[in-house]
C-alpha atoms as a PDB file:
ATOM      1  CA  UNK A   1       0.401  -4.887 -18.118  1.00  0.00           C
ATOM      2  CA  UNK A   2       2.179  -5.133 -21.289  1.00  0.00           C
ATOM      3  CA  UNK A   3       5.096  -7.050 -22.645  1.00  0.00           C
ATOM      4  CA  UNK A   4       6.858  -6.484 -26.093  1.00  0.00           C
ATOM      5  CA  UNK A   5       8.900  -8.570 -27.402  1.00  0.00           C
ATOM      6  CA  UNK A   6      11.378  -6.854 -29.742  1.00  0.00           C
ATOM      7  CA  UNK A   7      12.921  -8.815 -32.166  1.00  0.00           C
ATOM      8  CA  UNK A   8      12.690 -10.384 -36.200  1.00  0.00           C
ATOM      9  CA  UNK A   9      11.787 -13.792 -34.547  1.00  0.00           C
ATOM     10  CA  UNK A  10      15.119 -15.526 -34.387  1.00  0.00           C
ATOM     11  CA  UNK A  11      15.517 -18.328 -32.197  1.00  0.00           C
ATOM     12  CA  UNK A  12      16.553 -15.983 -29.311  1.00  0.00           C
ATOM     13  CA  UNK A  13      13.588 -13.885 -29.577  1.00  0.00           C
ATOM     14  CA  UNK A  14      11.273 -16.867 -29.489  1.00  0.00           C
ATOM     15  CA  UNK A  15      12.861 -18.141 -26.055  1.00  0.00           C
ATOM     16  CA  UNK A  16      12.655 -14.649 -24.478  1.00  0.00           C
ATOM     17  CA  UNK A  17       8.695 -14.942 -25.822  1.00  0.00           C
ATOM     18  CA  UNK A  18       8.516 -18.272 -24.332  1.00  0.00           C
ATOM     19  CA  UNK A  19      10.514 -17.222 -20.891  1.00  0.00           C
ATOM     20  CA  UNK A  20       8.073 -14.509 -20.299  1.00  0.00           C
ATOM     21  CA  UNK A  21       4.511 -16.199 -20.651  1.00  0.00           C
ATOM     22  CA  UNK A  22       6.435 -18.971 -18.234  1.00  0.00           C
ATOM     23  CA  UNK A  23       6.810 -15.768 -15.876  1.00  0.00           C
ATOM     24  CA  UNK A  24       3.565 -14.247 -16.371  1.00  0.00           C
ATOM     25  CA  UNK A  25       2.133 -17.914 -15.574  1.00  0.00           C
ATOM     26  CA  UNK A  26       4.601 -18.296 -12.764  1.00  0.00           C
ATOM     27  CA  UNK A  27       3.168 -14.824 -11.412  1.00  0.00           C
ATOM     28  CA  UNK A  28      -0.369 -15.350 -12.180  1.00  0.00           C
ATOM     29  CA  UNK A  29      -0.395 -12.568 -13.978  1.00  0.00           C
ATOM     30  CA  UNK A  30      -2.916 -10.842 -16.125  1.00  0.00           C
ATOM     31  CA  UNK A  31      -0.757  -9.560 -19.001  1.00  0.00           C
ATOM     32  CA  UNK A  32      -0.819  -8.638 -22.787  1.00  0.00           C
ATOM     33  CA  UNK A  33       2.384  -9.913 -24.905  1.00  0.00           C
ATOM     34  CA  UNK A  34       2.937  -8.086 -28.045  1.00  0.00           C
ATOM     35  CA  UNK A  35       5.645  -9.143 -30.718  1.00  0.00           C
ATOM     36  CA  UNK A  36       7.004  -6.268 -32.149  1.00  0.00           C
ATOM     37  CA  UNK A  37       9.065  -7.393 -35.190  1.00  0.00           C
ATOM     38  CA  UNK A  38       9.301  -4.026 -37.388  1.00  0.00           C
ATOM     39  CA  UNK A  39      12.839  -2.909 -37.422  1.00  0.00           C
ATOM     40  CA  UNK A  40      12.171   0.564 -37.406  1.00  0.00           C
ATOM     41  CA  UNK A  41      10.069   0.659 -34.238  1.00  0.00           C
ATOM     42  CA  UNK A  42      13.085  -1.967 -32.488  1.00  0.00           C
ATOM     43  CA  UNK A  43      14.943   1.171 -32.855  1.00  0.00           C
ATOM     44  CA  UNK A  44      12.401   3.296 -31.584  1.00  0.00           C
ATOM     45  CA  UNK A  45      12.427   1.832 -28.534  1.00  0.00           C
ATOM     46  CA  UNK A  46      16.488   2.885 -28.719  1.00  0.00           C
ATOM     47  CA  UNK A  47      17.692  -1.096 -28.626  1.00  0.00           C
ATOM     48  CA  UNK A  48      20.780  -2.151 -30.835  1.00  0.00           C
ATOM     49  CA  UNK A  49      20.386  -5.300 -30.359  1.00  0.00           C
ATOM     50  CA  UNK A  50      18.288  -7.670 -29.874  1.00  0.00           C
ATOM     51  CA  UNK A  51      16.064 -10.039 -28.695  1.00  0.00           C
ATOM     52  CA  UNK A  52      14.434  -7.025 -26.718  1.00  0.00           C
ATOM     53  CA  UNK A  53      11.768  -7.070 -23.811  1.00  0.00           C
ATOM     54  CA  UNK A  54      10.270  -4.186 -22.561  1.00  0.00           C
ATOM     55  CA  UNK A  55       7.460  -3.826 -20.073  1.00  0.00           C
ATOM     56  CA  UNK A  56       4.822  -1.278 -20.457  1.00  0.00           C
ATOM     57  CA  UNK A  57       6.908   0.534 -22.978  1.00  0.00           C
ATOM     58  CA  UNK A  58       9.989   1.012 -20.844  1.00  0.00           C
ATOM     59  CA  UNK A  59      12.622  -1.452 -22.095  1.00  0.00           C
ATOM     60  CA  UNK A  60      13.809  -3.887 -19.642  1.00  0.00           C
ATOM     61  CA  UNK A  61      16.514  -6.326 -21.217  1.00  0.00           C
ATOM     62  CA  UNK A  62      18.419  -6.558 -24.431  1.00  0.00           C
ATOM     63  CA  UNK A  63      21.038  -8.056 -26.948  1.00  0.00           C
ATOM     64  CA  UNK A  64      20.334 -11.694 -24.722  1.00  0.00           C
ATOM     65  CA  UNK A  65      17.684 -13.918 -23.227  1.00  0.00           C
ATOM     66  CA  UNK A  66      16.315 -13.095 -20.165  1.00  0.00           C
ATOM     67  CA  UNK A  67      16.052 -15.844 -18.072  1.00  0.00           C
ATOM     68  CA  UNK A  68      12.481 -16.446 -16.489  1.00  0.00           C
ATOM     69  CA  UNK A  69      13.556 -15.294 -13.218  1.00  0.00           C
ATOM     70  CA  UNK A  70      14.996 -12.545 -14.815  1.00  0.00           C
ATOM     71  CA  UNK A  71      11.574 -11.757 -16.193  1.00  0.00           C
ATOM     72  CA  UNK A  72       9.737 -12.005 -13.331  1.00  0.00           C
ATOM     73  CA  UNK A  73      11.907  -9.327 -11.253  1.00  0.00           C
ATOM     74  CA  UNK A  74      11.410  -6.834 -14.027  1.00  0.00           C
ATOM     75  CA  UNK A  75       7.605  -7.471 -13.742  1.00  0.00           C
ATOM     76  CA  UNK A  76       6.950  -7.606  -9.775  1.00  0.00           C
ATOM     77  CA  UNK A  77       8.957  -3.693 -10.031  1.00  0.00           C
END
């Protein structure tokens, strides 16, 4: 599984980082986090704002901080 974190690595982007290794640790899960900070590919991904998460390429939560439950919904689906 992979996790992207979109965002320029504001303070909001580092929390949703930090949320989602707490839910990959939560679910014992073998996952790959990648930070994806280029603007261009934020918007490739067709987010306006962020901090962005997506999961295996299909975007799960933007423009706010997922919370680590949150997280962990979007990754048992």
């Amino acid at each position: 599984m992979k996790i992207q974190i979109l965002g320029t690595g504001c303070a909001k982007c580092k929390q949703t980082e930090a949320n989602a290794r707490q839910a990959i640790k939560n679910l014992g899960l073998d996952s790959e986090i990648e930070k994806v900070t280029d603007v261009n590919e934020i918007l490739d991904f067709g987010i306006m704002a962020t901090p962005g998460l997506a999961v295996n390429g299909d975007v799960k939560f933007s423009g706010k901080v997922p919370t680590v439950g949150e997280i962990e919904e979007a990754l048992k689906q």
